[in-house]
Protein backbone atom coordinates (compact mmCIF):
# COMPACT_ATOMS: atom_id res chain seq x y z
CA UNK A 1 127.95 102.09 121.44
CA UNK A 2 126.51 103.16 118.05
CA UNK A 3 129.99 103.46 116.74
CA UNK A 4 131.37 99.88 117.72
CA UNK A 5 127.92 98.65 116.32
CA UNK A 6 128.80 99.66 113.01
CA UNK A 7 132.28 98.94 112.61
CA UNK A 8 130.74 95.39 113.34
CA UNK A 9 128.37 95.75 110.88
CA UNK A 10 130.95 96.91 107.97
CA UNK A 11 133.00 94.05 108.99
CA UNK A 12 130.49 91.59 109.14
CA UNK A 13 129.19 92.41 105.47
CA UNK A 14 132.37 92.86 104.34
CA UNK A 15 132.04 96.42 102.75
CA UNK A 16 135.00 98.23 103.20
CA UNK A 17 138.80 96.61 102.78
CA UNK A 18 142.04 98.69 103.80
CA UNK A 19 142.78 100.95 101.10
CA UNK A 20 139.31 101.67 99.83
CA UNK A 21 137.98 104.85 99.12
CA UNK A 22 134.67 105.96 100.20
CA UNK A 23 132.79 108.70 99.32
CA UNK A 24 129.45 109.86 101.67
CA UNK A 25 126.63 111.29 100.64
CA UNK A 26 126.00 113.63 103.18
CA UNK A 27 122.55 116.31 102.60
CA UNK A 28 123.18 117.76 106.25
CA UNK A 29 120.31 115.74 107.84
CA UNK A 30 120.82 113.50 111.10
CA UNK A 31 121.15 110.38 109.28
CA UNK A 32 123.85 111.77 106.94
CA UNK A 33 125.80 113.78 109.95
CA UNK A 34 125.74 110.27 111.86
CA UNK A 35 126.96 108.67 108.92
CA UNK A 36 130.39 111.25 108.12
CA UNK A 37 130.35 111.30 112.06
CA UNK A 38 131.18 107.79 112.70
CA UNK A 39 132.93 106.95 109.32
CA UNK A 40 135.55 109.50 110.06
CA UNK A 41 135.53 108.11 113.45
CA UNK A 42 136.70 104.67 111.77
CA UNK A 43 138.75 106.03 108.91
CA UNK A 44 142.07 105.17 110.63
CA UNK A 45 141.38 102.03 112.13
CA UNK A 46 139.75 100.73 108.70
CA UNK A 47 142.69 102.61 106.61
CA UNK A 48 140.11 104.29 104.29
CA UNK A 49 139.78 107.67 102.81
CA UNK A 50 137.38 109.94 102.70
CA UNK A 51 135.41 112.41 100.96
CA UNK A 52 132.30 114.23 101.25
CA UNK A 53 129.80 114.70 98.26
CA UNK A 54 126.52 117.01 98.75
CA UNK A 55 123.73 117.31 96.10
CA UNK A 56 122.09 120.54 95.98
CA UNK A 57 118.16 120.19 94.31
CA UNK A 58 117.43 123.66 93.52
CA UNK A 59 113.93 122.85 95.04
CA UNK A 60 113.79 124.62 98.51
CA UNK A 61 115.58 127.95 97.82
CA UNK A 62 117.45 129.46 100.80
CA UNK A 63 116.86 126.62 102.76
CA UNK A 64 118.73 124.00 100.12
CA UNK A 65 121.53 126.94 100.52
CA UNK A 66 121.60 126.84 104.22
CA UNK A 67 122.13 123.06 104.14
CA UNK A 68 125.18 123.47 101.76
CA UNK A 69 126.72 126.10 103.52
CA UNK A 70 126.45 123.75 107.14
CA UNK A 71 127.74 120.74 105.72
CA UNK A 72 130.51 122.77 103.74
CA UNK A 73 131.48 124.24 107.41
CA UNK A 74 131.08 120.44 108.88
CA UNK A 75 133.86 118.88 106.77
CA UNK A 76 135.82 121.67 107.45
CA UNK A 77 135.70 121.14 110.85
CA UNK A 78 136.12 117.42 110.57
CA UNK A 79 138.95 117.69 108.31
CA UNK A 80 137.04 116.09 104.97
CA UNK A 81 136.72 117.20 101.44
CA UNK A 82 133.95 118.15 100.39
CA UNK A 83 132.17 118.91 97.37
CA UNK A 84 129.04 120.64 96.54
CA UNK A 85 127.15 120.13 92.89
CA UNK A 86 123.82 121.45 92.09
CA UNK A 87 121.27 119.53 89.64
CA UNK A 88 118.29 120.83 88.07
CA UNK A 89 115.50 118.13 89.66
CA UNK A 90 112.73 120.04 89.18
CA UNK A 91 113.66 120.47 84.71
CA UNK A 92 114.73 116.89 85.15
CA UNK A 93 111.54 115.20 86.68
CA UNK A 94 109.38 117.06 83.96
CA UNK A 95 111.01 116.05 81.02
CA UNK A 96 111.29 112.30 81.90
CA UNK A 97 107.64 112.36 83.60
CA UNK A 98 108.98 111.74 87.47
CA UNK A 99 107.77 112.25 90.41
CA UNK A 100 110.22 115.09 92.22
CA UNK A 101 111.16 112.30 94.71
CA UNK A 102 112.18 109.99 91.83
CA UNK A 103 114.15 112.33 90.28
CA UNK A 104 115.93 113.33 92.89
CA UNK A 105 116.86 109.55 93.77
CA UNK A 106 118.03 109.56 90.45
CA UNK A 107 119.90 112.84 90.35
CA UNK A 108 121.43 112.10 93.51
CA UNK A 109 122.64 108.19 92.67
CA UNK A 110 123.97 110.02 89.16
CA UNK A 111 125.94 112.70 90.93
CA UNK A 112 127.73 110.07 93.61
CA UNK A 113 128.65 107.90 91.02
CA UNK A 114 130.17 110.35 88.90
CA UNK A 115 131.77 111.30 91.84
CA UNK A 116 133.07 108.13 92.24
CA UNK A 117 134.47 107.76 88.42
CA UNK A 118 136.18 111.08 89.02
CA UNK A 119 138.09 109.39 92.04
CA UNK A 120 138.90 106.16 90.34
CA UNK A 121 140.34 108.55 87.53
CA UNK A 122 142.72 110.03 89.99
CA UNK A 123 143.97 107.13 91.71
CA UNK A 124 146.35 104.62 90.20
CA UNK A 125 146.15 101.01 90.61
CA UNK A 126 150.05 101.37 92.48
CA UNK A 127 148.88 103.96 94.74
CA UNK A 128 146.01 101.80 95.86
CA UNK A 129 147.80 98.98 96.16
CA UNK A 130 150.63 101.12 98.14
CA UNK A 131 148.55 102.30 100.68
CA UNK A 132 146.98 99.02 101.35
CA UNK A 133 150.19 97.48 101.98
CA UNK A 134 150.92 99.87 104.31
CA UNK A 135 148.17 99.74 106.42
CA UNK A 136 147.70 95.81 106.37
CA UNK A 137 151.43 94.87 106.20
CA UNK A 138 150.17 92.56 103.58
CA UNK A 139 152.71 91.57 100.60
CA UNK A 140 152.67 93.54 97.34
CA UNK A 141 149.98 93.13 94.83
CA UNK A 142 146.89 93.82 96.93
CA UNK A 143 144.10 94.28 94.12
CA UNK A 144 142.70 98.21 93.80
CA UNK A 145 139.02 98.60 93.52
CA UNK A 146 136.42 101.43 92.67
CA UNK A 147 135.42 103.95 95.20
CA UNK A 148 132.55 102.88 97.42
CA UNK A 149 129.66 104.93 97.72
CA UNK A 150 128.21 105.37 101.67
CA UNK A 151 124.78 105.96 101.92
CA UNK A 152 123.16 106.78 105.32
CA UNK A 153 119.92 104.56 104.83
CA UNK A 154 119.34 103.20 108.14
CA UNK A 155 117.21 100.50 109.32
CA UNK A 156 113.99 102.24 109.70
CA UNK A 157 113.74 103.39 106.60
CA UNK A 158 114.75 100.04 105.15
CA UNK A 159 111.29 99.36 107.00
CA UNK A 160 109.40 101.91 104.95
CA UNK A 161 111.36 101.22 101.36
CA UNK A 162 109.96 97.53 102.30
CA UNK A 163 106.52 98.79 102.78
CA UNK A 164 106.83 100.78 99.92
CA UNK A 165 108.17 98.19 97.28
CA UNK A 166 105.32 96.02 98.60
CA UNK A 167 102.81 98.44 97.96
CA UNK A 168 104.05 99.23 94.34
CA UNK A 169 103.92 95.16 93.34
CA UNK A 170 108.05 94.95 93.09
CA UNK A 171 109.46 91.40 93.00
CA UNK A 172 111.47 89.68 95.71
CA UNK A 173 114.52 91.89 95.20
CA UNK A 174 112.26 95.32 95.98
CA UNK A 175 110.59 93.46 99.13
CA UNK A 176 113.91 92.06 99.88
CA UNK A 177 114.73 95.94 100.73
CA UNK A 178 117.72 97.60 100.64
CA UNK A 179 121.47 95.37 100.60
CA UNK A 180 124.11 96.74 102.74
CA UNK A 181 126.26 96.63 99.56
CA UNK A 182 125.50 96.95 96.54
CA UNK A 183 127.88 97.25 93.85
CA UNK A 184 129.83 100.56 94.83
CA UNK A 185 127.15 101.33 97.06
CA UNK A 186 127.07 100.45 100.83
CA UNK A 187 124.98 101.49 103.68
CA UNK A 188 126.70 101.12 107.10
CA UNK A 189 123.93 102.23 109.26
CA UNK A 190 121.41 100.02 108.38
CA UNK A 191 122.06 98.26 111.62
CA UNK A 192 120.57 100.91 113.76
CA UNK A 193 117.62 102.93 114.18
CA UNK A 194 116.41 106.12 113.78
CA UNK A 195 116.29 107.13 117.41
CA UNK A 196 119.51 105.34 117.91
CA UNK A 197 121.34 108.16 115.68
CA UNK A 198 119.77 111.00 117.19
CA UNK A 199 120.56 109.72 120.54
CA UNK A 200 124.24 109.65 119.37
CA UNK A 201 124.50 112.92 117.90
CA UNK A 202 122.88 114.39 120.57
CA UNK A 203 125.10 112.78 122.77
CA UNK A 204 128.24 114.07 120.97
CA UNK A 205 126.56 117.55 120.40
CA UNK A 206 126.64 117.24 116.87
CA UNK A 207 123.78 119.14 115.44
CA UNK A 208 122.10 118.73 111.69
CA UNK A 209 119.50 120.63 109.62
CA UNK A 210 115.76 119.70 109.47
CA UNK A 211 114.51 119.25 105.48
CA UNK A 212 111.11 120.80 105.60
CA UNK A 213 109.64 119.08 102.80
CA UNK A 214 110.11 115.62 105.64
CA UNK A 215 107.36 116.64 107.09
CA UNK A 216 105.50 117.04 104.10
CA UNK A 217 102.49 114.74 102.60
CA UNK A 218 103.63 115.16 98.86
CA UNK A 219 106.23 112.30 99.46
CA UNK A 220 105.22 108.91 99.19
CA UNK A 221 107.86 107.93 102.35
CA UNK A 222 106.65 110.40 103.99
CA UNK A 223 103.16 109.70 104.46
CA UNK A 224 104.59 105.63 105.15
CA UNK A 225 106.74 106.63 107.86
CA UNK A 226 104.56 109.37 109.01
CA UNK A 227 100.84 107.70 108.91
CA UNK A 228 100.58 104.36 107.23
CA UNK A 229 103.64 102.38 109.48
CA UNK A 230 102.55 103.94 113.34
CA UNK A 231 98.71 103.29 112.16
CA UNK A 232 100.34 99.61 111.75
CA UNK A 233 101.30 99.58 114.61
CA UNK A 234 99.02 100.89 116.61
CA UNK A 235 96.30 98.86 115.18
CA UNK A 236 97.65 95.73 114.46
CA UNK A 237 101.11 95.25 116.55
CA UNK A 238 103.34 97.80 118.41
CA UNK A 239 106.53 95.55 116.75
CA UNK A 240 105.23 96.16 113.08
CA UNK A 241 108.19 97.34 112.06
CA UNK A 242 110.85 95.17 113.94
CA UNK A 243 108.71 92.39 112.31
CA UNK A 244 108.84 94.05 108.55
CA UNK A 245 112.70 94.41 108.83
CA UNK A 246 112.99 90.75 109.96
CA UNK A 247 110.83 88.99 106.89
CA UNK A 248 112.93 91.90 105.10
CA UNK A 249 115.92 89.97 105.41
CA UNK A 250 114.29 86.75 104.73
CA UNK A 251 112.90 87.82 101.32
CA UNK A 252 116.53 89.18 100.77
CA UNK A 253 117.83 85.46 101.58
CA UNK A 254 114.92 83.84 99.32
CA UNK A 255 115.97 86.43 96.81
CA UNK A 256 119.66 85.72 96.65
CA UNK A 257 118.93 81.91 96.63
CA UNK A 258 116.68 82.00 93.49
CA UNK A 259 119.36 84.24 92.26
CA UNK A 260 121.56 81.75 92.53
CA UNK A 261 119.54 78.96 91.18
CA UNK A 262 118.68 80.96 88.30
CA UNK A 263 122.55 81.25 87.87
CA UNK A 264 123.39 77.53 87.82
CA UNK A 265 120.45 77.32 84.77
CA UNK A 266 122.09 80.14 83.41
CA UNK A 267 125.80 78.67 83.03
CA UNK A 268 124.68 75.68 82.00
CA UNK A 269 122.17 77.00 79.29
CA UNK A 270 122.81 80.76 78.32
CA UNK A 271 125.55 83.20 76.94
CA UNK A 272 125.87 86.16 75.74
CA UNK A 273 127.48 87.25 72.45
CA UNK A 274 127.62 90.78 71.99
CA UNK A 275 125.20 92.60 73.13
CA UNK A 276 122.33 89.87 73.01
CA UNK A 277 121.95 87.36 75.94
CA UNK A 278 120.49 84.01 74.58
CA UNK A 279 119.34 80.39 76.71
CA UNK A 280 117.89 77.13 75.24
CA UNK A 281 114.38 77.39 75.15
CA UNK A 282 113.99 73.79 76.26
CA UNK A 283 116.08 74.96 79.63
CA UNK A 284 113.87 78.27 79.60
CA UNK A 285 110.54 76.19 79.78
CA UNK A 286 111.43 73.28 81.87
CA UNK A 287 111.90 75.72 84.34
CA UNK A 288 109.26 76.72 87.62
CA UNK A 289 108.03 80.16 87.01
CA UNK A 290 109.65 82.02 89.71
CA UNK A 291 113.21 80.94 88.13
CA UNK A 292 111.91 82.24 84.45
CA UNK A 293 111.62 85.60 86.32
CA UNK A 294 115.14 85.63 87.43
CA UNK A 295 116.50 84.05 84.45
CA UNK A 296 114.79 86.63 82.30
CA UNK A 297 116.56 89.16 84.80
CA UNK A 298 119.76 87.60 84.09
CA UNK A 299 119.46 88.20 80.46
CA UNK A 300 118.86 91.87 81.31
CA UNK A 301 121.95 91.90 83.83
CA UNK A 302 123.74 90.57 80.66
CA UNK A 303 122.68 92.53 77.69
CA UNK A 304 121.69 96.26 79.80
CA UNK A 305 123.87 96.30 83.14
CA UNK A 306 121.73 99.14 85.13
CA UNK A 307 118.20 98.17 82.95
CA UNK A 308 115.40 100.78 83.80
CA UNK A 309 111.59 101.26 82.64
CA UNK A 310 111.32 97.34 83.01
CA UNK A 311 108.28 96.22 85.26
CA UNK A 312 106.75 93.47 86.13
CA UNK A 313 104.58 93.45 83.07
CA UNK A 314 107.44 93.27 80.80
CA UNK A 315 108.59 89.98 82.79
CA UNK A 316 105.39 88.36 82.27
CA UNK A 317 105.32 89.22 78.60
CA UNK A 318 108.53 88.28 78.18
CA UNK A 319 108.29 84.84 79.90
CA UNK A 320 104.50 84.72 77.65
CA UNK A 321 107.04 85.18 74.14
CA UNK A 322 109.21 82.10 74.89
CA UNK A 323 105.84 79.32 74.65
CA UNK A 324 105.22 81.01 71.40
CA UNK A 325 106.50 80.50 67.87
CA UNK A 326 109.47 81.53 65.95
CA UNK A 327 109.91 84.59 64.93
CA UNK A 328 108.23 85.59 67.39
CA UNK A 329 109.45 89.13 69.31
CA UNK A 330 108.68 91.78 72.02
CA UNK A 331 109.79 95.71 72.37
CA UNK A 332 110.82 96.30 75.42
CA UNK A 333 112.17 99.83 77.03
CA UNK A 334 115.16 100.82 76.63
CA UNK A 335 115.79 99.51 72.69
CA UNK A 336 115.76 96.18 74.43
CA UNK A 337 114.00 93.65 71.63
CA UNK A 338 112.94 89.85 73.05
CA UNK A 339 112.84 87.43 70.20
CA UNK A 340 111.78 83.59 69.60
CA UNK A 341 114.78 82.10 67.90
CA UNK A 342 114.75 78.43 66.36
CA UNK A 343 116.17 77.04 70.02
CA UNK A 344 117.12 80.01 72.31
CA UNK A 345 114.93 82.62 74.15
CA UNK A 346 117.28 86.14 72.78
CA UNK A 347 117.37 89.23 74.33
CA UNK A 348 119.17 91.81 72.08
CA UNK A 349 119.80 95.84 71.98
CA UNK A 350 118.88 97.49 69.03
CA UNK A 351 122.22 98.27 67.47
CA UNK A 352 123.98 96.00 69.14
CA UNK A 353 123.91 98.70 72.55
CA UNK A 354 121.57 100.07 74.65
CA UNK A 355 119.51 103.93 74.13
CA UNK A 356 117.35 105.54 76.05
CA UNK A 357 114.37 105.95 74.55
CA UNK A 358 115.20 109.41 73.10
CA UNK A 359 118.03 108.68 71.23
CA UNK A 360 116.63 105.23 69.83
CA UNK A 361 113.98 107.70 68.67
CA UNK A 362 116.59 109.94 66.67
CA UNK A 363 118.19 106.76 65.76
CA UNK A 364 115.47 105.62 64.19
CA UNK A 365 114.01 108.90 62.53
CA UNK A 366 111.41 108.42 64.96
CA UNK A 367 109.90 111.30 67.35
CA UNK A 368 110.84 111.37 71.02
CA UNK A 369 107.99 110.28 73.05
CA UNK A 370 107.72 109.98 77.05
CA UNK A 371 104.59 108.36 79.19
CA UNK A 372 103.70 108.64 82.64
CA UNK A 373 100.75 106.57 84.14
CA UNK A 374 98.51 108.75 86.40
CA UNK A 375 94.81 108.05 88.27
CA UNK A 376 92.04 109.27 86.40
CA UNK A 377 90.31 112.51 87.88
CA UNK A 378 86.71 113.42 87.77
CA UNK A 379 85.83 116.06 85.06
CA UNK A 380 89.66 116.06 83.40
CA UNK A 381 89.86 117.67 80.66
CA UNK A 382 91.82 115.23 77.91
CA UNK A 383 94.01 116.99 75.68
CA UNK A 384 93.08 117.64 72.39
CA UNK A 385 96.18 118.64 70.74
CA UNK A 386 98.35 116.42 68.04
CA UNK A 387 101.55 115.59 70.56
CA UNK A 388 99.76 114.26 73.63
CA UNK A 389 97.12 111.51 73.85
CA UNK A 390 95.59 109.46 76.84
CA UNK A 391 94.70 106.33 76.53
CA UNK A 392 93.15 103.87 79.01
CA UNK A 393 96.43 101.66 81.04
CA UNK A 394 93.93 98.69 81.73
CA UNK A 395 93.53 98.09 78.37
CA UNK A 396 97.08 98.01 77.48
CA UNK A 397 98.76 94.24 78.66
CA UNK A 398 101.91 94.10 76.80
CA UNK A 399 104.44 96.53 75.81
CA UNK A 400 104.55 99.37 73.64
CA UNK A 401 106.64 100.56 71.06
CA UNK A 402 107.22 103.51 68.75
CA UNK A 403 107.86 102.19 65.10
CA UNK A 404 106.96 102.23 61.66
CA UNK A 405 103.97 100.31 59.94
CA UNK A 406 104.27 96.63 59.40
CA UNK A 407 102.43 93.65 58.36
CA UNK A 408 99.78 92.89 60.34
CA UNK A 409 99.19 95.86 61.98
CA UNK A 410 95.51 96.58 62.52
CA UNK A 411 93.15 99.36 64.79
CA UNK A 412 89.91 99.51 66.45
CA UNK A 413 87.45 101.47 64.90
CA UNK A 414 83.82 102.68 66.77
CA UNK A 415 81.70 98.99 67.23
CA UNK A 416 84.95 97.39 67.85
CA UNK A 417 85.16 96.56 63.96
CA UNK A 418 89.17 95.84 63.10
CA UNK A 419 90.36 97.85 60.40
CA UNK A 420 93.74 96.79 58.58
CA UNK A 421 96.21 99.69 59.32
CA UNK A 422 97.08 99.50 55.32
CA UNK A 423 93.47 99.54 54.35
CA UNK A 424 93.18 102.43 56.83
CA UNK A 425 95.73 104.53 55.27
CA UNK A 426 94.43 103.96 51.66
CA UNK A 427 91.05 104.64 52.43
CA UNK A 428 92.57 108.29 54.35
CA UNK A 429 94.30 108.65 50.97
CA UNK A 430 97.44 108.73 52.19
CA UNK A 431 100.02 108.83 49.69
CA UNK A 432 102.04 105.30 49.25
CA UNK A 433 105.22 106.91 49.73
CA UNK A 434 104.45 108.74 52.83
CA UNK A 435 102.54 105.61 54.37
CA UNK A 436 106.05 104.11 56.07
CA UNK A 437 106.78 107.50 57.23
CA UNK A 438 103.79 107.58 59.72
CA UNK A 439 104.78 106.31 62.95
CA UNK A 440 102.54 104.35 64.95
CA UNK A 441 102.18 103.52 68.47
CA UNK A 442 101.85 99.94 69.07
CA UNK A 443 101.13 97.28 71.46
CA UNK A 444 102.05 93.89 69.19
CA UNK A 445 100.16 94.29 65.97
CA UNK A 446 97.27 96.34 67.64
CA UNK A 447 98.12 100.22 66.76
CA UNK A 448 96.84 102.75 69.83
CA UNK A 449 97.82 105.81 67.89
CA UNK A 450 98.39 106.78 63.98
CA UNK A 451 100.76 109.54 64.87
CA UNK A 452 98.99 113.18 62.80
CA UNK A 453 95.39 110.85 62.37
CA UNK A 454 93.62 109.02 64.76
CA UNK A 455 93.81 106.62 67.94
CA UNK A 456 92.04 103.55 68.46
CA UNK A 457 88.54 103.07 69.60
CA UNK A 458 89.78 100.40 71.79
CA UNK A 459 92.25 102.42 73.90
CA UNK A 460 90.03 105.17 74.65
CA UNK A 461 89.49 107.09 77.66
CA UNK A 462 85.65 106.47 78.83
CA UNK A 463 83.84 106.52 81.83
CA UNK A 464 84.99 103.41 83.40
CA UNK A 465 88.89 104.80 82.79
CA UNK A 466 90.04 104.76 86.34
CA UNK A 467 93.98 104.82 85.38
CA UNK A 468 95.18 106.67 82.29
CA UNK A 469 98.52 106.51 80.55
CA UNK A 470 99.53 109.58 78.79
CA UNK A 471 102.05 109.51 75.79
CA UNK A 472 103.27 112.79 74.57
CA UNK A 473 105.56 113.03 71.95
CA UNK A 474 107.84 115.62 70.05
CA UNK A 475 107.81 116.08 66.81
CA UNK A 476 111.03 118.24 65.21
CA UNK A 477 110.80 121.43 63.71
CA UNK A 478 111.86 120.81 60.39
CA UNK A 479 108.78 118.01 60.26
CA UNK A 480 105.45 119.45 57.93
CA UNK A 481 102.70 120.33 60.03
CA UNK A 482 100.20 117.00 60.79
CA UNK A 483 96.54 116.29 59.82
CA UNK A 484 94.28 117.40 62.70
CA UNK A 485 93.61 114.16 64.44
CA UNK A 486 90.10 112.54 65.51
């Protein structure tokens, strides 16, 4: 019985303890009606509580409404609170450069845990404890924890978000899949299938609401789960994805285990002191490559719990900066700056605590600026106007970053001829007192773009551009009106 199956599940993964708090994310789908289904079917026996949390997207009109108004009626039935919020995913995805699904990941994930800090806020450490004791019997002093977050990912598409994180070039942890807990966040059903669920709602005449846009080849899920995973295997083996779950959970294993290695290097070499992680560079380098990677991941665990924007790239330049001299440094997302000390490998926030990259940009008196990396389209159009610029993303290899002149600093210029930027600026006349007012993009010392003047030759978009990465920035009102660019 699907029920019994994931009770054994919960248990065996220890993600819920008597007394916890658990708040699903229900949209009004099968997955997330089998999930509220068989958690309030265990509530009593588990001695948790529970409330329901839907996220409305604004993206599919009356049919977003009808799915609010059934799972509204649902809890009601069942006896749950519920909540409905509404985020703008659509205004959101635009101004960060997201895909819609993306942003709605986000949205949602921001929502729940919100959600969850509102609980906390409610409940006292006594009444936790309280109601603990009382179901378990235990003696006082039973320690309170956060509210979890249920999520009704289920094993299938821990198949495709495997596929999927392979595709994209994610490390270990991304292959690994999805963890049945993570943090506040579990996942009960990712023990069973999707047929499995809709044989048990069916079988309990529960019914659910069918998102249109699942059907729909704008999704990047959609068109695994839909095309890519039954061409799989049909072609290649009818267990495909019994198979992908199963080196799934090895990866996850591997994963943990370097983890954990990288964590034993870590004690014994690192700390952190404010808001800058730091390890002995001779540790750092005598290590395999693999555990660099997760020992630079560490560092960002330390100095920027819940780091975004870093790729794979960023690791490799990062793990490049520690063989080279001192002094030497990185910009990373985020306001994160990686810097060659005299014996340690630093990672630091700018500030001493982490921005997003808008307000490091008003921190700085710099302009906002976004990117977003797209596939380059035959006869496009590139923009010609003084806030957005394309540039080609093969040529870039290291990080950018949005700053100020400094030494060193040199572009590209037609013939591939290197041109100081300070000579640059004298010979555009540029007044000296204006010249470290210009910001420049950056990638090290090579400048891609002379914010109001020019870009470099180097970075160009030509005929052999197959990927482009577009930076747009915003400049503020109350700045004078820029050069016209070349």
């Amino acid at each position: 019985m699907l029920v019994d199956k994931v009770r054994r599940f919960i248990n065996e993964k220890d993600m819920l303890l008597p007394g916890d708090r658990v708040i699903a994310a229900v949209s009004g789908g099968a997955d997330s009606v089998c999930l509220l289904s068989v958690l309030c079917a265990l509530a009593p026996d588990l001695s948790v509580s529970l409330r329901v949390l839907h996220v409305h997207h604004g993206l599919r009109g009356t049919e977003a409404d009808r799915d609010e108004e059934f799972v509204r009626k649902l809890c009601e039935g069942l006896g749950v609170p519920f909540r409905g919020i509404r985020c703008d995913v659509r205004g959101y995805a635009r101004a960060h450069g997201l895909s819609m699904e993306e942003a709605g990941r986000l949205a949602r994930y921001q929502a729940l845990e919100e959600e969850a800090a509102m609980w906390d806020r409610e409940t006292t450490v006594v009444e936790a404890g309280e109601k603990a004791e009382k179901a378990t019997g235990a003696e006082p002093g039973i320690s309170w924890r956060p509210a979890r977050i249920a999520l009704a990912h289920h094993r299938d598409v821990h198949v495709d978000t495997i596929i999927h994180h392979l595709l994209r070039g994610s490390g270990l942890g991304g292959v690994g899949g999805m963890r049945p807990v993570q943090g506040i966040r579990i996942r009960p059903l990712l023990c069973v299938g999707r047929e499995e669920i809709r044989e048990y709602l069916q079988s309990r005449g529960l019914s659910w609401c069918e998102d249109s846009t699942n059907a729909s080849d704008e999704y990047t899920r959609n068109r695994i789960r839909q095309r890519l995973l039954p061409m799989m295997e049909e072609m290649v083996n009818t267990r495909a994805a019994e198979h992908i779950f199963q080196v799934g959970e090895r990866i996850a294993d591997a994963d943990r285990y370097l983890e954990c290695q990288a964590g034993k290097v870590w004690d014994e070499a690192g700390r952190k002191e404010k808001k800058t992680a730091m390890i002995r560079l001779d540790a750092f380098r005598g290590q395999e490559e693999i555990i660099r990677m997760y020992l630079i991941r560490r560092m960002l665990d330390e100095t920027a719990p819940g780091w975004k924007d870093i790729t794979g790239r960023h690791f490799a330049d990062v793990a490049v900066l520690a063989f080279r001299s001192v002094g030497s440094r990185l910009d990373l997302p985020s306001g994160l700056t990686a810097r060659v000390g005299y014996e340690t490998l630093e990672l630091s926030a700018a500030d001493g605590e982490v921005r997003d990259t808008a307000e490091i940009s008003r921190w700085k008196g710099l302009p906002m600026w976004n990117t977003r990396v797209f596939l380059m389209e035959k006869g496009a159009e590139i923009p010609k106007n003084q806030c957005t610029k394309w540039f080609d993303y093969a040529k870039i290899k290291g990080a950018l970053s949005l700053r100020f002149r400094e030494p060193g600093d040199y572009l590209t210029l037609s013939g591939g001829k290197h041109k100081l930027l300070t000579r640059y600026m004298i010979d555009e006349k540029i007044p000296r007192q204006l010249r470290t007012q210009i910001p420049v993009l950056a990638e090290g010392s090579h400048v891609l773009w002379v914010l109001g003047y020019r870009i470099s030759e180097y970075y160009k978009i030509t005929a052999d551009t197959k990927t482009v990465m577009e930076v747009t920035v915003k400049l503020s009102e109350a700045e004078p009106e820029a050069k016209a660019e070349r």
